[in-house]
PDB file of N, CA and C in Angstrom:
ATOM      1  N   UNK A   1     -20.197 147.543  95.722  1.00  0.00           N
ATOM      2  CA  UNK A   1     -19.782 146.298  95.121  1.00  0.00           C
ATOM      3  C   UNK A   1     -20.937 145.311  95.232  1.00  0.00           C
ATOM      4  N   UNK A   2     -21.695 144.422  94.287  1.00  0.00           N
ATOM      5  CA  UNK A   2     -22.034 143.443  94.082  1.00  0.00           C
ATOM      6  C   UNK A   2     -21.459 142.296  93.578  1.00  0.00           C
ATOM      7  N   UNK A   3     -22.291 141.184  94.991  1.00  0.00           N
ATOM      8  CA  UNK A   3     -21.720 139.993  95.205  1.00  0.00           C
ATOM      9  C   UNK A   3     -23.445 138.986  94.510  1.00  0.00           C
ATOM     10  N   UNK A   4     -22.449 137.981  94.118  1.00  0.00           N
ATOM     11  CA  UNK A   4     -23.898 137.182  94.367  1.00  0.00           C
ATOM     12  C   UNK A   4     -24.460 136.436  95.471  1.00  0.00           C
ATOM     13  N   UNK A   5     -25.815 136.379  95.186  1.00  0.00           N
ATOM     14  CA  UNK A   5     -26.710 135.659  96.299  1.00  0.00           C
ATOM     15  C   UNK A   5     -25.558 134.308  97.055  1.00  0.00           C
ATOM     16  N   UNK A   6     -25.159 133.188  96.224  1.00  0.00           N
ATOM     17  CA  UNK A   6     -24.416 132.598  97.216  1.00  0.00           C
ATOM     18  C   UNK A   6     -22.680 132.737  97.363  1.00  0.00           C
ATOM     19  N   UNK A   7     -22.363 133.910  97.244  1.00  0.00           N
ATOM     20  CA  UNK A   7     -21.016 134.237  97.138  1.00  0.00           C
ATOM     21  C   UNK A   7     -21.281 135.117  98.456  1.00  0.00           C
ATOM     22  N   UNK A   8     -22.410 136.069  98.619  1.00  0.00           N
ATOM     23  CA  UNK A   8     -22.777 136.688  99.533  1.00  0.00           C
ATOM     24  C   UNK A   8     -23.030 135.981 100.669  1.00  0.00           C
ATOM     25  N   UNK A   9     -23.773 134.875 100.515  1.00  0.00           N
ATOM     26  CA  UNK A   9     -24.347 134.169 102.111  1.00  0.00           C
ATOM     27  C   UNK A   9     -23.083 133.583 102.245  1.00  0.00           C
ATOM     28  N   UNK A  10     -21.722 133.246 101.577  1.00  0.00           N
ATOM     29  CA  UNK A  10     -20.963 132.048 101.906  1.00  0.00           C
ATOM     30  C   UNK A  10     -19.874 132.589 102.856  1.00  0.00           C
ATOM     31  N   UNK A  11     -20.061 134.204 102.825  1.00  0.00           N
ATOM     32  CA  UNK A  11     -19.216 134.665 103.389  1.00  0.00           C
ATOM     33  C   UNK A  11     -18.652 134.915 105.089  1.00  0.00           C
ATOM     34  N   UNK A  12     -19.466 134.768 105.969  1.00  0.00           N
ATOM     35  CA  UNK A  12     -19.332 134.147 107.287  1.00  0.00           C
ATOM     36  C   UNK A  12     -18.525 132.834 107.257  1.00  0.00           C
ATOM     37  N   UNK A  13     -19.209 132.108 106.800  1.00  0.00           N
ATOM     38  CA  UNK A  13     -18.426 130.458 106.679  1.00  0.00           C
ATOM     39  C   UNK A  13     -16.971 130.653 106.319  1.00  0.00           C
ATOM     40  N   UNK A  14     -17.274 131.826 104.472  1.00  0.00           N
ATOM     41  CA  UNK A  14     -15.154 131.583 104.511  1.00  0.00           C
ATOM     42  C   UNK A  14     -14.407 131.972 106.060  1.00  0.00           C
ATOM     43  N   UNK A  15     -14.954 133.224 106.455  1.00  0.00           N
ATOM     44  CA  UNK A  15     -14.402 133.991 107.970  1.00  0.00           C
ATOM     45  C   UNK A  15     -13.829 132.628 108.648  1.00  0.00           C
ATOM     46  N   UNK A  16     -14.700 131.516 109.366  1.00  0.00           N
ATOM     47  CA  UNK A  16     -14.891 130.984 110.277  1.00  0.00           C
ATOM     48  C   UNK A  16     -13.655 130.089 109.400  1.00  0.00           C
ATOM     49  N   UNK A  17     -13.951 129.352 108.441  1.00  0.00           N
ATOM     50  CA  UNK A  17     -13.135 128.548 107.748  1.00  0.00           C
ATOM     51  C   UNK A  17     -11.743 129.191 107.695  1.00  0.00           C
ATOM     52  N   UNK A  18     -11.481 130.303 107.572  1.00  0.00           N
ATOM     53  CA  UNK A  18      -9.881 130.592 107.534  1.00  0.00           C
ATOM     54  C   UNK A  18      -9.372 130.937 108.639  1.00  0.00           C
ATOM     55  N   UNK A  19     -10.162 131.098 109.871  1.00  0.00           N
ATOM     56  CA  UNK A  19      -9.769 131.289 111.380  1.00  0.00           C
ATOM     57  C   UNK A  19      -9.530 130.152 111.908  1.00  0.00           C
ATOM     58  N   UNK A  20     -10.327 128.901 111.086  1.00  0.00           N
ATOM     59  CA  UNK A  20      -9.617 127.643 111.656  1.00  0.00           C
ATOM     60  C   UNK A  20      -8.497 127.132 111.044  1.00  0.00           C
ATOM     61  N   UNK A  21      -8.357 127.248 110.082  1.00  0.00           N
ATOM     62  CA  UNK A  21      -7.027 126.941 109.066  1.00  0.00           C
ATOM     63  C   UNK A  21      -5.754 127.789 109.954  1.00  0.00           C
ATOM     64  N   UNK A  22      -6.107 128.634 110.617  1.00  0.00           N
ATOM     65  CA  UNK A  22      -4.727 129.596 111.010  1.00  0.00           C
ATOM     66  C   UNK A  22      -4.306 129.139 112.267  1.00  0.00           C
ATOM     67  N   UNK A  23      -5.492 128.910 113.091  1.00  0.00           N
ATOM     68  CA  UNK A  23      -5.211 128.614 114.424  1.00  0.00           C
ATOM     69  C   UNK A  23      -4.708 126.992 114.127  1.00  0.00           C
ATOM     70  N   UNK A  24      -4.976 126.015 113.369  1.00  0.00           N
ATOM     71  CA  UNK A  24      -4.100 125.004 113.148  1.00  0.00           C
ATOM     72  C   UNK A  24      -2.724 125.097 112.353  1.00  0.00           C
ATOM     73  N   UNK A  25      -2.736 126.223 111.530  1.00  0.00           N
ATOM     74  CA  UNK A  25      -1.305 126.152 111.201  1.00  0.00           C
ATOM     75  C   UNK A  25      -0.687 126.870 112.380  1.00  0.00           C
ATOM     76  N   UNK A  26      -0.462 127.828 113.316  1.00  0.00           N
ATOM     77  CA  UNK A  26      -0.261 127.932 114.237  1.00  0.00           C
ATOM     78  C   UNK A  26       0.066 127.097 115.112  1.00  0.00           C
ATOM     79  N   UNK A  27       0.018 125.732 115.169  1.00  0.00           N
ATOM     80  CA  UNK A  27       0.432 124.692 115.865  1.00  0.00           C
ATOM     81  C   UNK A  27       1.382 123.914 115.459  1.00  0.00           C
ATOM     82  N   UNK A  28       1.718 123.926 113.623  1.00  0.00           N
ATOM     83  CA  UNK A  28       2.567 123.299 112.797  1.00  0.00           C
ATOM     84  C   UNK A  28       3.961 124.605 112.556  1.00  0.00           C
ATOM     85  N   UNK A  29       3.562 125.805 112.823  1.00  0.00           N
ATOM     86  CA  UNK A  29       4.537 126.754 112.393  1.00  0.00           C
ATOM     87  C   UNK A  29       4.952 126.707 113.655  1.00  0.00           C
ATOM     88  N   UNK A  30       6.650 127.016 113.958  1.00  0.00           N
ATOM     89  CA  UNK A  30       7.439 127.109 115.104  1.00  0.00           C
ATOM     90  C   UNK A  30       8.666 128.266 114.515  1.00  0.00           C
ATOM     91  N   UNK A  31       8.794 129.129 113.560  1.00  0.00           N
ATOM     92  CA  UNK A  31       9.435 130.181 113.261  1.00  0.00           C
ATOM     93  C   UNK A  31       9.015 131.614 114.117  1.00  0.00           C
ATOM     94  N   UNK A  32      10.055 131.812 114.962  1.00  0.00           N
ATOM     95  CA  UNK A  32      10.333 132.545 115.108  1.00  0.00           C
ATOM     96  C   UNK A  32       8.257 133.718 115.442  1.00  0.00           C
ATOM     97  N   UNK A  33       8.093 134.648 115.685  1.00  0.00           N
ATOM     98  CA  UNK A  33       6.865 135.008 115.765  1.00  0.00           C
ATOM     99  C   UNK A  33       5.475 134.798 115.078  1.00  0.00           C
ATOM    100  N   UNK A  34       5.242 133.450 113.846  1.00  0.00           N
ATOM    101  CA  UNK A  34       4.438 133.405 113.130  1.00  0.00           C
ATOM    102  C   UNK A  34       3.541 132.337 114.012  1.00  0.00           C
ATOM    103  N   UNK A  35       3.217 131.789 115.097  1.00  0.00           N
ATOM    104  CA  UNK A  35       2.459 131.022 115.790  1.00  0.00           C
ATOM    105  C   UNK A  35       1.215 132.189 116.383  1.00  0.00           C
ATOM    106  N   UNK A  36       2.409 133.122 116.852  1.00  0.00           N
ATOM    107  CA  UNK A  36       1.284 133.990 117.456  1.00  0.00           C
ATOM    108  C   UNK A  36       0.384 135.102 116.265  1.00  0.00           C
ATOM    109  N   UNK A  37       1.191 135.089 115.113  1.00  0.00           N
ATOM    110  CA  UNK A  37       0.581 135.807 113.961  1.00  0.00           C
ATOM    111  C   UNK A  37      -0.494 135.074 113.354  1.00  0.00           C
ATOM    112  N   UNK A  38      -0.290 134.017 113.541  1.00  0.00           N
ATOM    113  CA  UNK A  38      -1.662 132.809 113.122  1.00  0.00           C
ATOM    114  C   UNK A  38      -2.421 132.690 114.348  1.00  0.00           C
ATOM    115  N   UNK A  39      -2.539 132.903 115.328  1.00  0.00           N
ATOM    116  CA  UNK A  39      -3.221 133.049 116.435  1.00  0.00           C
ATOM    117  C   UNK A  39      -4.289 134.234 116.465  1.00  0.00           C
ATOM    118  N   UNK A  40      -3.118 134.953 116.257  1.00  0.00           N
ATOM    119  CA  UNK A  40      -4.133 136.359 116.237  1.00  0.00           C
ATOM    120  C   UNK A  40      -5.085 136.890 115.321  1.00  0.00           C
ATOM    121  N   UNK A  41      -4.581 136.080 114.024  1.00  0.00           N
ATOM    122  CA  UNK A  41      -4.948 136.396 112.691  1.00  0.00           C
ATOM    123  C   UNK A  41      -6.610 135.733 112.668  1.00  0.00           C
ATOM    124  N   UNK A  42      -6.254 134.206 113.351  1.00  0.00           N
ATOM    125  CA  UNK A  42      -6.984 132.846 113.213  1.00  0.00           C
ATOM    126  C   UNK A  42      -8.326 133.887 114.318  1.00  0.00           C
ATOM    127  N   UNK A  43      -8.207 133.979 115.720  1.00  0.00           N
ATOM    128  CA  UNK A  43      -9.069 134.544 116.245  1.00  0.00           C
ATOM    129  C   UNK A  43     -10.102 135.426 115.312  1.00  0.00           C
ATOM    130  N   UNK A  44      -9.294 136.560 115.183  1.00  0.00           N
ATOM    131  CA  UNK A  44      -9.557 137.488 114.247  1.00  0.00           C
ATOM    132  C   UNK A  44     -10.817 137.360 113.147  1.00  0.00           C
ATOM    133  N   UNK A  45     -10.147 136.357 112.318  1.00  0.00           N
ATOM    134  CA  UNK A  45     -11.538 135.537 111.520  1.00  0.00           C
ATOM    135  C   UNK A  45     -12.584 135.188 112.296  1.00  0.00           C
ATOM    136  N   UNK A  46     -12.558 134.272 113.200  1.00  0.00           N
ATOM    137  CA  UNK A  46     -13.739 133.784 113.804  1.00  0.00           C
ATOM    138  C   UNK A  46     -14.670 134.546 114.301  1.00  0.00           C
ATOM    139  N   UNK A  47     -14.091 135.460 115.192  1.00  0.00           N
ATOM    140  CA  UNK A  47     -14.782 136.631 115.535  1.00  0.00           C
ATOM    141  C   UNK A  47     -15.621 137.604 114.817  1.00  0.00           C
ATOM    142  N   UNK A  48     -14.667 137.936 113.587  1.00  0.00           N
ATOM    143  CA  UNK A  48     -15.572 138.629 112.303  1.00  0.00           C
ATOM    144  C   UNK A  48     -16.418 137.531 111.389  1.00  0.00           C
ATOM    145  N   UNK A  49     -16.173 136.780 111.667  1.00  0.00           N
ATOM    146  CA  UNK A  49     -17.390 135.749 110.850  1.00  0.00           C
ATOM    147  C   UNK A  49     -18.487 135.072 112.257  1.00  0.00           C
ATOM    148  N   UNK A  50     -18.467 135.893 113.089  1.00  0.00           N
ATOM    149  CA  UNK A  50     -19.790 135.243 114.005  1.00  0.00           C
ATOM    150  C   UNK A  50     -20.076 136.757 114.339  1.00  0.00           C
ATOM    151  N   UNK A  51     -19.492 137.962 114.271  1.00  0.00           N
ATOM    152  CA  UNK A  51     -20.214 139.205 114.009  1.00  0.00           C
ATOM    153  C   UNK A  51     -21.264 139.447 112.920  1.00  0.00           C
ATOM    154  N   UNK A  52     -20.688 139.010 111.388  1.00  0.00           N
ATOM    155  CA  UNK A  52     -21.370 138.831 110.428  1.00  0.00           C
ATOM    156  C   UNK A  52     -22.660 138.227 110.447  1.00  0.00           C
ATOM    157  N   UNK A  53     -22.453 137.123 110.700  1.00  0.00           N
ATOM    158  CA  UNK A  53     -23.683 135.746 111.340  1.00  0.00           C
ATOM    159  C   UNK A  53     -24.500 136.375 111.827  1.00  0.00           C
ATOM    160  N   UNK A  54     -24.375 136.891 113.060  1.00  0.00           N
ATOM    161  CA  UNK A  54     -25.013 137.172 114.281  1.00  0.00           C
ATOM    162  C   UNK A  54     -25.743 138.686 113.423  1.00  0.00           C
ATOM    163  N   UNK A  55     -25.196 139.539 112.905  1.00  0.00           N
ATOM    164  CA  UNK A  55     -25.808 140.859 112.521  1.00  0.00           C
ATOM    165  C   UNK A  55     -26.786 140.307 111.638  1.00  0.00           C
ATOM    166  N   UNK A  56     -26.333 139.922 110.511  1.00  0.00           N
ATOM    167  CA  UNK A  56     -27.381 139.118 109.579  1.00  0.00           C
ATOM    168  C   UNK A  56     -28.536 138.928 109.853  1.00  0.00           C
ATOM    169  N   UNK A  57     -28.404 137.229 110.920  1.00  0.00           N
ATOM    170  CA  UNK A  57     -29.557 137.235 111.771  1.00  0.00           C
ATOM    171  C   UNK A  57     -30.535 137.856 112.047  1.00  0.00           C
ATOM    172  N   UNK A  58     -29.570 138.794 112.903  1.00  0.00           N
ATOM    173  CA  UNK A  58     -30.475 139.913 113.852  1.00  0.00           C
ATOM    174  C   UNK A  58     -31.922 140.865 112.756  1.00  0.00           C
ATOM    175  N   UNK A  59     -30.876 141.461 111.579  1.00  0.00           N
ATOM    176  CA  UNK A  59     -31.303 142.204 110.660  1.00  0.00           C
ATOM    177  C   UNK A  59     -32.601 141.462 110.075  1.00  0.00           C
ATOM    178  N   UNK A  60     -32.530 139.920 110.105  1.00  0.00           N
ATOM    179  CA  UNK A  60     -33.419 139.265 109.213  1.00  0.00           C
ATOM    180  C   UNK A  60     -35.008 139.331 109.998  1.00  0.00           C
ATOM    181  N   UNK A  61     -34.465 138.925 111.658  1.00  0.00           N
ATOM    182  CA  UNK A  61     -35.765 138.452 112.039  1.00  0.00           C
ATOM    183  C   UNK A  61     -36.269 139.811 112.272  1.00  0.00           C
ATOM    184  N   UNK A  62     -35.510 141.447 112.082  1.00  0.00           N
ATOM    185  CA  UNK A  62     -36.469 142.345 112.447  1.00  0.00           C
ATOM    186  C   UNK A  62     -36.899 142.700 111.314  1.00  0.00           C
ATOM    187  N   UNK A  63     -36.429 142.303 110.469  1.00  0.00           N
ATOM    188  CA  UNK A  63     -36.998 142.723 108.918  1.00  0.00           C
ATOM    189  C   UNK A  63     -38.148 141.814 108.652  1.00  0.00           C
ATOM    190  N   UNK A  64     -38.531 140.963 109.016  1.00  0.00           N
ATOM    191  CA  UNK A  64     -39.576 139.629 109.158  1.00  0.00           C
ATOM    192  C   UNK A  64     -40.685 140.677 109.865  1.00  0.00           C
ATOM    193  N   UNK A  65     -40.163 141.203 111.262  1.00  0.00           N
ATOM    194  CA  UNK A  65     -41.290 141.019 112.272  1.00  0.00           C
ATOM    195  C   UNK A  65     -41.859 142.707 111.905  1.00  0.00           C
ATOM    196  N   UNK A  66     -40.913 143.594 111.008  1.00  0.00           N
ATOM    197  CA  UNK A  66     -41.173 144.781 110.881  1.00  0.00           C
ATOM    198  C   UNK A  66     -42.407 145.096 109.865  1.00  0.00           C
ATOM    199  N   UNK A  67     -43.568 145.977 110.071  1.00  0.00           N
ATOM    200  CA  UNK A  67     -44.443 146.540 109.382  1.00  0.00           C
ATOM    201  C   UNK A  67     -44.291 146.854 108.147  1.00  0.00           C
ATOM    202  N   UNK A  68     -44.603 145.770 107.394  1.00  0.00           N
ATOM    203  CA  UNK A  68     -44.289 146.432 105.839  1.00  0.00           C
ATOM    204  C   UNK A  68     -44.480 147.945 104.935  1.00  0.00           C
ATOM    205  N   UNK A  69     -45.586 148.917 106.107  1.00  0.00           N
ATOM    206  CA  UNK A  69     -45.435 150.259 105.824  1.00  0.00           C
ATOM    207  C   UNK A  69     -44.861 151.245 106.142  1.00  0.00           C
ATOM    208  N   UNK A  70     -44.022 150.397 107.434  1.00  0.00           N
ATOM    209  CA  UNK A  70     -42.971 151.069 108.099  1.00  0.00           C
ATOM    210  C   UNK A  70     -41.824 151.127 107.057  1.00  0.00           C
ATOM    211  N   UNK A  71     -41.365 150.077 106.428  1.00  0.00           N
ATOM    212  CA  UNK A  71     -40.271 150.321 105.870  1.00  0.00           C
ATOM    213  C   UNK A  71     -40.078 151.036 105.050  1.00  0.00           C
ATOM    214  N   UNK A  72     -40.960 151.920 104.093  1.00  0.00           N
ATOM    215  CA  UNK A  72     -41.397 152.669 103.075  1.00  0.00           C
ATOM    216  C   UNK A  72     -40.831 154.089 102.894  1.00  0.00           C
TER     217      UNK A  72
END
C-alpha cells in the first residue's frame, strides 16, 4: 500500500492523537465496562504511536550515518 509523503509522516501523531481522545473520553463514559475499554484502547495508541516515532527515528539516523556502498 502507498501512502503519501504527508499522510505517511502524520501517522504517529494520528496514534498519539486518538490515545488521547480515548483516555479522556474514558473519564466522561461511566457505562457499564467502556472506561476501561477506552483506557486500554487509549494506552494502546500511545504506545504504538511512540513505537512508530521511535523506529522511524532510529531507521533515519542509521540510514544517515550508513555507507552509501553499503546499502547497494
Amino acid at each position: 500500500m502507498w501512502l503519501s509523503k504527508p499522510v505517511y509522516e502524520s501517522i504517529p501523531y494520528f496514534y498519539f492523537v486518538a490515545g488521547i481522545c480515548a483516555l479522556a473520553a474514558s473519564a466522561w463514559l461511566d457505562y457499564s465496562y467502556w472506561p476501561l475499554l477506552c483506557v486500554g484502547i487509549g494506552a494502546s495508541c500511545i504506545v504504538a504511536g511512540l513505537v512508530v516515532w521511535l523506529r522511524r527515528r532510529d531507521f533515519r539516523r542509521s540510514y544517515q550515518t550508513a555507507d552509501p556502498d553499503e546499502l547497494d
